[in-house]
N, C-alpha and C. Protein backbone atom coordinates (compact mmCIF):
# COMPACT_ATOMS: atom_id res chain seq x y z
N UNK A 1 95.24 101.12 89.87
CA UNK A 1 96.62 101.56 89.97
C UNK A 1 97.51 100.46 89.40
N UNK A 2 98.22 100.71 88.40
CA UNK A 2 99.31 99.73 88.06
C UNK A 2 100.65 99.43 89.03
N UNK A 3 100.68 98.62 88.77
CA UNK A 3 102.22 98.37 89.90
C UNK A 3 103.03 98.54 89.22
N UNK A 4 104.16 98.87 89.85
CA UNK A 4 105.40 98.93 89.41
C UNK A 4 106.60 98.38 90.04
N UNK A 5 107.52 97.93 89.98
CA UNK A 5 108.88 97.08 90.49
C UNK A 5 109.42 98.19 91.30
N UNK A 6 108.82 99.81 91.14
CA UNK A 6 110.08 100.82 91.96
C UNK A 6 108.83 101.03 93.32
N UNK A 7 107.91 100.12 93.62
CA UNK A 7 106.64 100.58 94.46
C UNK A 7 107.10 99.72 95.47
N UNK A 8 107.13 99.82 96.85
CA UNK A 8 107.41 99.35 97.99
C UNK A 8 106.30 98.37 98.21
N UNK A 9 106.52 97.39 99.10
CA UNK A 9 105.77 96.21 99.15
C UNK A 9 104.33 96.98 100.28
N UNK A 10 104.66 97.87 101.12
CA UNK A 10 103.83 98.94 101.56
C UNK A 10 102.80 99.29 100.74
N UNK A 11 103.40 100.07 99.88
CA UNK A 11 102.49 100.55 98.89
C UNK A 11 101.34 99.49 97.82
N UNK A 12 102.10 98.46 97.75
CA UNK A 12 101.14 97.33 97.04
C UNK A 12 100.19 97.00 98.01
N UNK A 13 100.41 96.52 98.96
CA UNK A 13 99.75 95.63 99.71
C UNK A 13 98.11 96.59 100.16
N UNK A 14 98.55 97.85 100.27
CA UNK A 14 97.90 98.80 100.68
C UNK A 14 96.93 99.37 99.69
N UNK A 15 97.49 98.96 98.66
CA UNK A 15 96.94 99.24 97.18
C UNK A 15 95.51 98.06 97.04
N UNK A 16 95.98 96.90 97.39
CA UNK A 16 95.11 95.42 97.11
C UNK A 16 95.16 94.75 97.99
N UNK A 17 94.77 94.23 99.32
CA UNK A 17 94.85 93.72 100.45
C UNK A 17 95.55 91.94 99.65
N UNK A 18 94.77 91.47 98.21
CA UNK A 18 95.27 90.19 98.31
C UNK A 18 96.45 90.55 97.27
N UNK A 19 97.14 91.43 97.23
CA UNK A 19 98.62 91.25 97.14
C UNK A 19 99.44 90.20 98.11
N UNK A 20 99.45 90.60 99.05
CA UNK A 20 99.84 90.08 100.29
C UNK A 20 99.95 88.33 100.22
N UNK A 21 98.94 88.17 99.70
CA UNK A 21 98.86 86.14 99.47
C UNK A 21 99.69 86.09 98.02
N UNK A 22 99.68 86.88 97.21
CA UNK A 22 100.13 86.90 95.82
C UNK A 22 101.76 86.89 95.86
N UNK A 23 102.23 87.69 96.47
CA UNK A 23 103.50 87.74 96.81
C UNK A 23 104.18 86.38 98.01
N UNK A 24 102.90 86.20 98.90
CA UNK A 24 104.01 84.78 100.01
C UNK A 24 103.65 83.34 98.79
N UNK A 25 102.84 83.76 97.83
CA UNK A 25 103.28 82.74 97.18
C UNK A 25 103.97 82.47 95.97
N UNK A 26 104.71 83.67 96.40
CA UNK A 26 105.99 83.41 95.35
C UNK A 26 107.24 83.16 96.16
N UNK A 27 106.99 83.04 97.45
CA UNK A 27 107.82 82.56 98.38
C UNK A 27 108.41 83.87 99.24
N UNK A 28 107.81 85.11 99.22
CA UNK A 28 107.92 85.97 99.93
C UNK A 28 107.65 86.14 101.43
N UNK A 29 107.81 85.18 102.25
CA UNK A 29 107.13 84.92 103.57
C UNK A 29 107.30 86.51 104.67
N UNK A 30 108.07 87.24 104.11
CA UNK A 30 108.27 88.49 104.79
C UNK A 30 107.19 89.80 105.11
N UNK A 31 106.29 89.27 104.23
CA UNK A 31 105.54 90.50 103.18
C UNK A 31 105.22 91.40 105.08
N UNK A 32 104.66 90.70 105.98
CA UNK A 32 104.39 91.57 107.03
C UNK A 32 105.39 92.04 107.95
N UNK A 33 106.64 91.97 107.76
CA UNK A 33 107.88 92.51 108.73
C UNK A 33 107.73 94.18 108.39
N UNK A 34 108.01 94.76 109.39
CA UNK A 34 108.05 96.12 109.18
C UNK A 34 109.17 96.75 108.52
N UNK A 35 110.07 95.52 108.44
CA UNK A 35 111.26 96.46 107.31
C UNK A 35 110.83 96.23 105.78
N UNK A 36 110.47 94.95 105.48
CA UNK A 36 109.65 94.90 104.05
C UNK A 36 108.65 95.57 103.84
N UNK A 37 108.05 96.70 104.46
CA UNK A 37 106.96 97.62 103.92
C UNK A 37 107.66 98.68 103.65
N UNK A 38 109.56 99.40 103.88
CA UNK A 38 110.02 100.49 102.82
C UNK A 38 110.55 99.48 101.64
N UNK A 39 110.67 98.48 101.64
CA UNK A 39 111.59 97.91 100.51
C UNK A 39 110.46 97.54 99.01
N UNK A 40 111.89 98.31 97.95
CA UNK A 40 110.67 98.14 97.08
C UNK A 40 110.17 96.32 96.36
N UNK A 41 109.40 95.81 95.55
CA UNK A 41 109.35 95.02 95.08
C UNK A 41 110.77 94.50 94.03
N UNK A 42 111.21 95.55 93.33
CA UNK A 42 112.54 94.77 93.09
C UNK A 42 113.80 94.60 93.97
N UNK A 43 113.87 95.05 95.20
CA UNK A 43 114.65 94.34 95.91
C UNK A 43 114.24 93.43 96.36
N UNK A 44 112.98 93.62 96.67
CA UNK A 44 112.69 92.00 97.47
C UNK A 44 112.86 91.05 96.88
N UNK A 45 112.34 91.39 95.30
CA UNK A 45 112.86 90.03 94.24
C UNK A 45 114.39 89.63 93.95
N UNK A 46 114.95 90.42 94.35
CA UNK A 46 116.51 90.37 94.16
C UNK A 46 117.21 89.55 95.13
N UNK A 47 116.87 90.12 96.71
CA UNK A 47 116.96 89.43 97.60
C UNK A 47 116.79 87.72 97.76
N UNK A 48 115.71 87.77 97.07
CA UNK A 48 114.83 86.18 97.36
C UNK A 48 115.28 85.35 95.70
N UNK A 49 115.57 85.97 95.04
CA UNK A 49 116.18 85.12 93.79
C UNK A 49 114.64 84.70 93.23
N UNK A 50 113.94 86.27 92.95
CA UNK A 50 112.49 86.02 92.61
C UNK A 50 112.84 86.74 91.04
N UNK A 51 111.56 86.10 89.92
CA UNK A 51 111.47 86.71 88.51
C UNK A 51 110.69 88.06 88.74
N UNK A 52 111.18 89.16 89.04
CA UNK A 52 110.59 89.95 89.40
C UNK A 52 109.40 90.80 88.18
N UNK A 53 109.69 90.39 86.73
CA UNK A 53 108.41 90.67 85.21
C UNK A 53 107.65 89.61 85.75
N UNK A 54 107.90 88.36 86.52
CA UNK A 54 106.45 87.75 86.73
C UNK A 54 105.60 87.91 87.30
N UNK A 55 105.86 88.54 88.70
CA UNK A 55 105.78 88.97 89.75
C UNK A 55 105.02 89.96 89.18
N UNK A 56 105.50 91.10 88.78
CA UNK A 56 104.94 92.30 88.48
C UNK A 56 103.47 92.03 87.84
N UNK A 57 103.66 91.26 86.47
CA UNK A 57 102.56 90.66 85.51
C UNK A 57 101.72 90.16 86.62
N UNK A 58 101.91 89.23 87.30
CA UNK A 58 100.77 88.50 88.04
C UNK A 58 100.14 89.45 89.43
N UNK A 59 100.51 90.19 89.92
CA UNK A 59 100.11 91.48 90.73
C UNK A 59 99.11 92.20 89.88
N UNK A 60 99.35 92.36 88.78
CA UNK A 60 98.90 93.42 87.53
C UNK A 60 97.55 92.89 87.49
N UNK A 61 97.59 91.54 87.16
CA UNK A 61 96.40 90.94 86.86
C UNK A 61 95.40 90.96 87.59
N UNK A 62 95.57 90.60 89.38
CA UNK A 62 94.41 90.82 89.99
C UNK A 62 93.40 91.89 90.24
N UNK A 63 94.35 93.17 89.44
CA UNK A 63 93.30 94.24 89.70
C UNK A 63 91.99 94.01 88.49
């Protein structure tokens, strides 16, 4: 499954269990709060003042 920036951090994580480490180390320490599993990946990057094409690219890759 490709990711996408409009896919909720829910949906990734659920997608690839090591999303989850991929994302807190981009400084996402939220990834398990129950409100960050509707929010998609580009808000969270927005929120956090994250490159959200890197983000995406490097998610992409571990599959």
């Amino acid at each position: 499954m490709k990711i996408t920036k409009e896919m909720t951090i829910g949906e990734v994580i659920r997608s690839n269990p090591k999303a989850a480490q991929i994302l807190m180390g981009f400084g996402m320490g939220c990834v398990g709060c129950p409100s960050a599993q509707m929010e998609t990946l580009e808000e969270a990057a927005q929120v956090h003042g994250m490159d959200i094409d890197k983000m995406i690219d490097t998610l992409n890759q571990m599959q």
